[in-house]
C-alpha atoms as a PDB file:
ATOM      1  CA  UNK A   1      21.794 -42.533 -89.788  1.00  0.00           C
ATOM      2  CA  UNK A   2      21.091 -39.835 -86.766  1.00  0.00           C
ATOM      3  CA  UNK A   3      20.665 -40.942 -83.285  1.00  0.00           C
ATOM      4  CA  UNK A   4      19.360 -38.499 -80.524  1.00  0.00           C
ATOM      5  CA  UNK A   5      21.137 -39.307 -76.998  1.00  0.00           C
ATOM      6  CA  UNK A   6      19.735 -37.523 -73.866  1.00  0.00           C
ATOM      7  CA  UNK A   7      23.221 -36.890 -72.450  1.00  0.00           C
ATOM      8  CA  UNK A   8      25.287 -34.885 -70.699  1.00  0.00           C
ATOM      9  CA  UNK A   9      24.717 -31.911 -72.489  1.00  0.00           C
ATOM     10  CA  UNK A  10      23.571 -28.536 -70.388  1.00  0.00           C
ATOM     11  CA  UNK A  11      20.335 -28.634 -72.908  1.00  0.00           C
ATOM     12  CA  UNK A  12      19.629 -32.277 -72.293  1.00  0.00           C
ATOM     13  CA  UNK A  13      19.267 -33.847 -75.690  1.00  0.00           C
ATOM     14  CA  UNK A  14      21.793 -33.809 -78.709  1.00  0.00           C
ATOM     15  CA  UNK A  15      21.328 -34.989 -82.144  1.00  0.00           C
ATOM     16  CA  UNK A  16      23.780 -35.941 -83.941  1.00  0.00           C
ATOM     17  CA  UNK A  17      23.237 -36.409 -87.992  1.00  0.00           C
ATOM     18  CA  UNK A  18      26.217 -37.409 -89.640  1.00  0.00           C
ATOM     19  CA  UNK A  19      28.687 -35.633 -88.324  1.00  0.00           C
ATOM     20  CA  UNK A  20      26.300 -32.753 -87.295  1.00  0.00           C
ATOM     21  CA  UNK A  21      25.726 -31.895 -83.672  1.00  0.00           C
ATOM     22  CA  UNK A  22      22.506 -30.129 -83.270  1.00  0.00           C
ATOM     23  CA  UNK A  23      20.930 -29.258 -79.533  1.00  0.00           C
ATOM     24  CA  UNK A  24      17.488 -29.696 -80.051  1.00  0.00           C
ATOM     25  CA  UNK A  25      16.382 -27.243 -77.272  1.00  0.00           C
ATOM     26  CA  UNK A  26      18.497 -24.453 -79.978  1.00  0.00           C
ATOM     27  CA  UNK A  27      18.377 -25.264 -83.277  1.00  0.00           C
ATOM     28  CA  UNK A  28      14.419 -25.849 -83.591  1.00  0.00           C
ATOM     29  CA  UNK A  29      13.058 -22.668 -84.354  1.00  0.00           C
ATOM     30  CA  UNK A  30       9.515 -20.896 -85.668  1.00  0.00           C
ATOM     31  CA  UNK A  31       9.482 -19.258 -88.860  1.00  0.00           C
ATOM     32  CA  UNK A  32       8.172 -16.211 -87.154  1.00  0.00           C
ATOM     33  CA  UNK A  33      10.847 -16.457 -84.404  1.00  0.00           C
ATOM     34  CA  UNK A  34      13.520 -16.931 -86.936  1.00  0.00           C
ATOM     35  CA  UNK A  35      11.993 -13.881 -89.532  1.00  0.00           C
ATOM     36  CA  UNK A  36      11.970 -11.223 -85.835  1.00  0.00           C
ATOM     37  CA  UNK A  37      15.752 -12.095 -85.343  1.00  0.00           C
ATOM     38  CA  UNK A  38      17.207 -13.048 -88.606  1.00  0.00           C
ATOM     39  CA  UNK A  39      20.603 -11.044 -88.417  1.00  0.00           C
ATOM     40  CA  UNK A  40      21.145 -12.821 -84.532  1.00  0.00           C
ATOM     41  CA  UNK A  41      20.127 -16.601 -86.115  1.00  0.00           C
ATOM     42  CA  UNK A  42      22.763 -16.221 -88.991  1.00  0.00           C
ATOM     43  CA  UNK A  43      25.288 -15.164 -86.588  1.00  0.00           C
ATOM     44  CA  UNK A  44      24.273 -18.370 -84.308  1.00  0.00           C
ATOM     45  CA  UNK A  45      24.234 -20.606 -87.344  1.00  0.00           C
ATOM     46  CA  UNK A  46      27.805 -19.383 -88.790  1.00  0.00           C
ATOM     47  CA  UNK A  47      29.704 -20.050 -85.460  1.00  0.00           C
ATOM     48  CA  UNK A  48      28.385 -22.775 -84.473  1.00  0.00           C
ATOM     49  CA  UNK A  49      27.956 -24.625 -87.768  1.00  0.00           C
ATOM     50  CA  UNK A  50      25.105 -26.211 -87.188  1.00  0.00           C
ATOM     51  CA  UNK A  51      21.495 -26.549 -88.850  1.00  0.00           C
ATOM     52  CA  UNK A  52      18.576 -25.231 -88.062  1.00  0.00           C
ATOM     53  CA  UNK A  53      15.219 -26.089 -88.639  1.00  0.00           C
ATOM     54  CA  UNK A  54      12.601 -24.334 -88.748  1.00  0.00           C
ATOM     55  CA  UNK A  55       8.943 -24.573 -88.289  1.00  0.00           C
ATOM     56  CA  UNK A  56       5.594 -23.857 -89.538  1.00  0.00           C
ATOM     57  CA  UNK A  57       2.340 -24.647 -87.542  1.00  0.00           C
ATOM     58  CA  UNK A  58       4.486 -27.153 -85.272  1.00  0.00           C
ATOM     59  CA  UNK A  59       5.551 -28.785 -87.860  1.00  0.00           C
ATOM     60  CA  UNK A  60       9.570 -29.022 -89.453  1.00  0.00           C
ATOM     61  CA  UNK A  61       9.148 -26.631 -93.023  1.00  0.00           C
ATOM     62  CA  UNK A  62      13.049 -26.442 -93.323  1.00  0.00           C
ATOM     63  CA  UNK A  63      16.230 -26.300 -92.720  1.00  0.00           C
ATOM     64  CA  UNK A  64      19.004 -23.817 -92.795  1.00  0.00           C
ATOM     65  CA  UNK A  65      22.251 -24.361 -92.916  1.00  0.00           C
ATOM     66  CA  UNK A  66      25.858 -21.836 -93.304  1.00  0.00           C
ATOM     67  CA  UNK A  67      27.488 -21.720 -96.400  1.00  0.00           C
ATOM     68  CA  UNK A  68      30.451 -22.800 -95.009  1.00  0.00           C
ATOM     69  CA  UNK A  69      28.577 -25.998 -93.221  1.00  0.00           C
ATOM     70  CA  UNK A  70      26.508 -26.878 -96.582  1.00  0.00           C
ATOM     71  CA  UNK A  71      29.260 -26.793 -98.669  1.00  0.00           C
ATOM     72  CA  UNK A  72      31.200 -29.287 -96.036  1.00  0.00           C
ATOM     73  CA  UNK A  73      28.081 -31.157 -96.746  1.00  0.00           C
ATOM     74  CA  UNK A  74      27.805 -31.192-100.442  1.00  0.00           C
ATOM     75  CA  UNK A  75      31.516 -32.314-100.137  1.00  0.00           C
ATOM     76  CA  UNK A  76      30.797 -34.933 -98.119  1.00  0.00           C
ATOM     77  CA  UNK A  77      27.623 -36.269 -99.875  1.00  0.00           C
ATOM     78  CA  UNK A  78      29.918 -36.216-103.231  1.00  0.00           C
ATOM     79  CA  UNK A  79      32.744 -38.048-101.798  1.00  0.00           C
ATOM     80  CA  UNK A  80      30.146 -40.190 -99.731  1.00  0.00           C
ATOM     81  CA  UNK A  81      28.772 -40.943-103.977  1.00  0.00           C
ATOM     82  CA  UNK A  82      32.411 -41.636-105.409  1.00  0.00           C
ATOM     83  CA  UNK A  83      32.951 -43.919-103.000  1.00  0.00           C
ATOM     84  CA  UNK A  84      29.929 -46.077-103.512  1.00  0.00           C
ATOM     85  CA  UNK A  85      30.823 -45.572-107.637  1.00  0.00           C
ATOM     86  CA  UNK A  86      33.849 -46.929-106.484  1.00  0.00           C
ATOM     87  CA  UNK A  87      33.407 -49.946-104.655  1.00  0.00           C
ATOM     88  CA  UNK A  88      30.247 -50.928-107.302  1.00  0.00           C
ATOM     89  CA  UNK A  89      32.931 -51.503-109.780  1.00  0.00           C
ATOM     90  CA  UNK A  90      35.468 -53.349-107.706  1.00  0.00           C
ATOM     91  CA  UNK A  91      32.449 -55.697-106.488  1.00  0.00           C
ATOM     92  CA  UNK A  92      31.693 -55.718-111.041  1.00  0.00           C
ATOM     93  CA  UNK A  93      35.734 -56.461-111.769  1.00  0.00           C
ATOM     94  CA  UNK A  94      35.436 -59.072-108.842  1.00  0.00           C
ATOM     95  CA  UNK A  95      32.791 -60.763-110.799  1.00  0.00           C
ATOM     96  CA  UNK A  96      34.702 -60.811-114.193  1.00  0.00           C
ATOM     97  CA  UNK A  97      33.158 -57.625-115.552  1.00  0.00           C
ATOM     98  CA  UNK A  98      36.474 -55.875-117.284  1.00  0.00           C
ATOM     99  CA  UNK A  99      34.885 -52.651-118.430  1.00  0.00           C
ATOM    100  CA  UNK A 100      35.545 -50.596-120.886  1.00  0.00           C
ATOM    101  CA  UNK A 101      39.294 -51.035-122.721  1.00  0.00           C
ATOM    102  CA  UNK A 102      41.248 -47.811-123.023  1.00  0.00           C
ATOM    103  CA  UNK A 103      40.718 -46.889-125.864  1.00  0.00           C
ATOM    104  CA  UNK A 104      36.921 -46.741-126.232  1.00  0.00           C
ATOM    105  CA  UNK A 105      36.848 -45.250-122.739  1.00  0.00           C
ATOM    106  CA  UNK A 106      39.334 -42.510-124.257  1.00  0.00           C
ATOM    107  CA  UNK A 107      36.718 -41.640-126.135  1.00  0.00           C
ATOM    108  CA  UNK A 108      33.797 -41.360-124.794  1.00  0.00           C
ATOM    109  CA  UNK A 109      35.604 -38.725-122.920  1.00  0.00           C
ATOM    110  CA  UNK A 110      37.024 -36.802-125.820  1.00  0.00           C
ATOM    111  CA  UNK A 111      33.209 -37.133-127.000  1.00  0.00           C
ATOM    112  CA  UNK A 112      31.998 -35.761-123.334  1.00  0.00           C
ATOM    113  CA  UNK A 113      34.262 -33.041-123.747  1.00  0.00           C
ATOM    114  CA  UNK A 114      33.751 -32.029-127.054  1.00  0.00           C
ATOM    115  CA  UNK A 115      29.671 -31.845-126.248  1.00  0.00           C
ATOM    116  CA  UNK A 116      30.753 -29.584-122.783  1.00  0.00           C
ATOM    117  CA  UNK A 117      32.313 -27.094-125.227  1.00  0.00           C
ATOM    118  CA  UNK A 118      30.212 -26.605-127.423  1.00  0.00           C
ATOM    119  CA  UNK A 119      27.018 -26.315-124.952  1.00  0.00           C
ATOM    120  CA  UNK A 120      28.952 -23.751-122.833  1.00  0.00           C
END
């Protein structure tokens, strides 16, 4: 979960979302303001890698985000999913659940992969 700390930051407040330092004073921005200075915001938003959100009648409509910083975040969110995959079935083997045996798991993949090339 975020937390927002009023530290010692030159802006005053930082909020911090998973890994992702924003500075609210910077990286809450208009629509409008954003649309006049587009080419300047992407620049801001690619080295500093962090979001921005932007807003509509005072209120948060969106948020953008650098390639480079959303794919870290897909990455992260996928990994973040594995993981809970993971430890649901080590909590399922702990309580005598075996799974699937080999060779029916074999193939249900040969059967996944079969369907993938033939929809592609």
């Amino acid at each position: 979960m975020g937390r927002i700390d009023k530290g010692n930051d030159k802006h005053g407040i930082l909020c911090y979302l998973e890994g992702m330092k924003m500075v609210l004073s910077e990286d809450i921005v208009s629509m409008t303001d954003f649309a006049r200075g587009t080419k300047e915001r992407l620049q801001v938003l690619q080295e500093s890698q962090r979001p921005c959100v932007l807003t509509h009648n005072g209120r948060a409509a969106a948020v953008v985000l650098s390639v480079e910083a959303f794919e870290q975040l897909a990455d992260d969110a996928e990994e973040h999913r594995m993981d809970q995959r993971l430890r649901a079935a080590l909590a399922a083997y702990d309580q005598g659940e075996l799974g699937t045996e080999g060779p029916e798991a074999f193939a249900r993949l040969r059967r996944r992969a079969l369907r993938g090339r033939t929809a592609g």
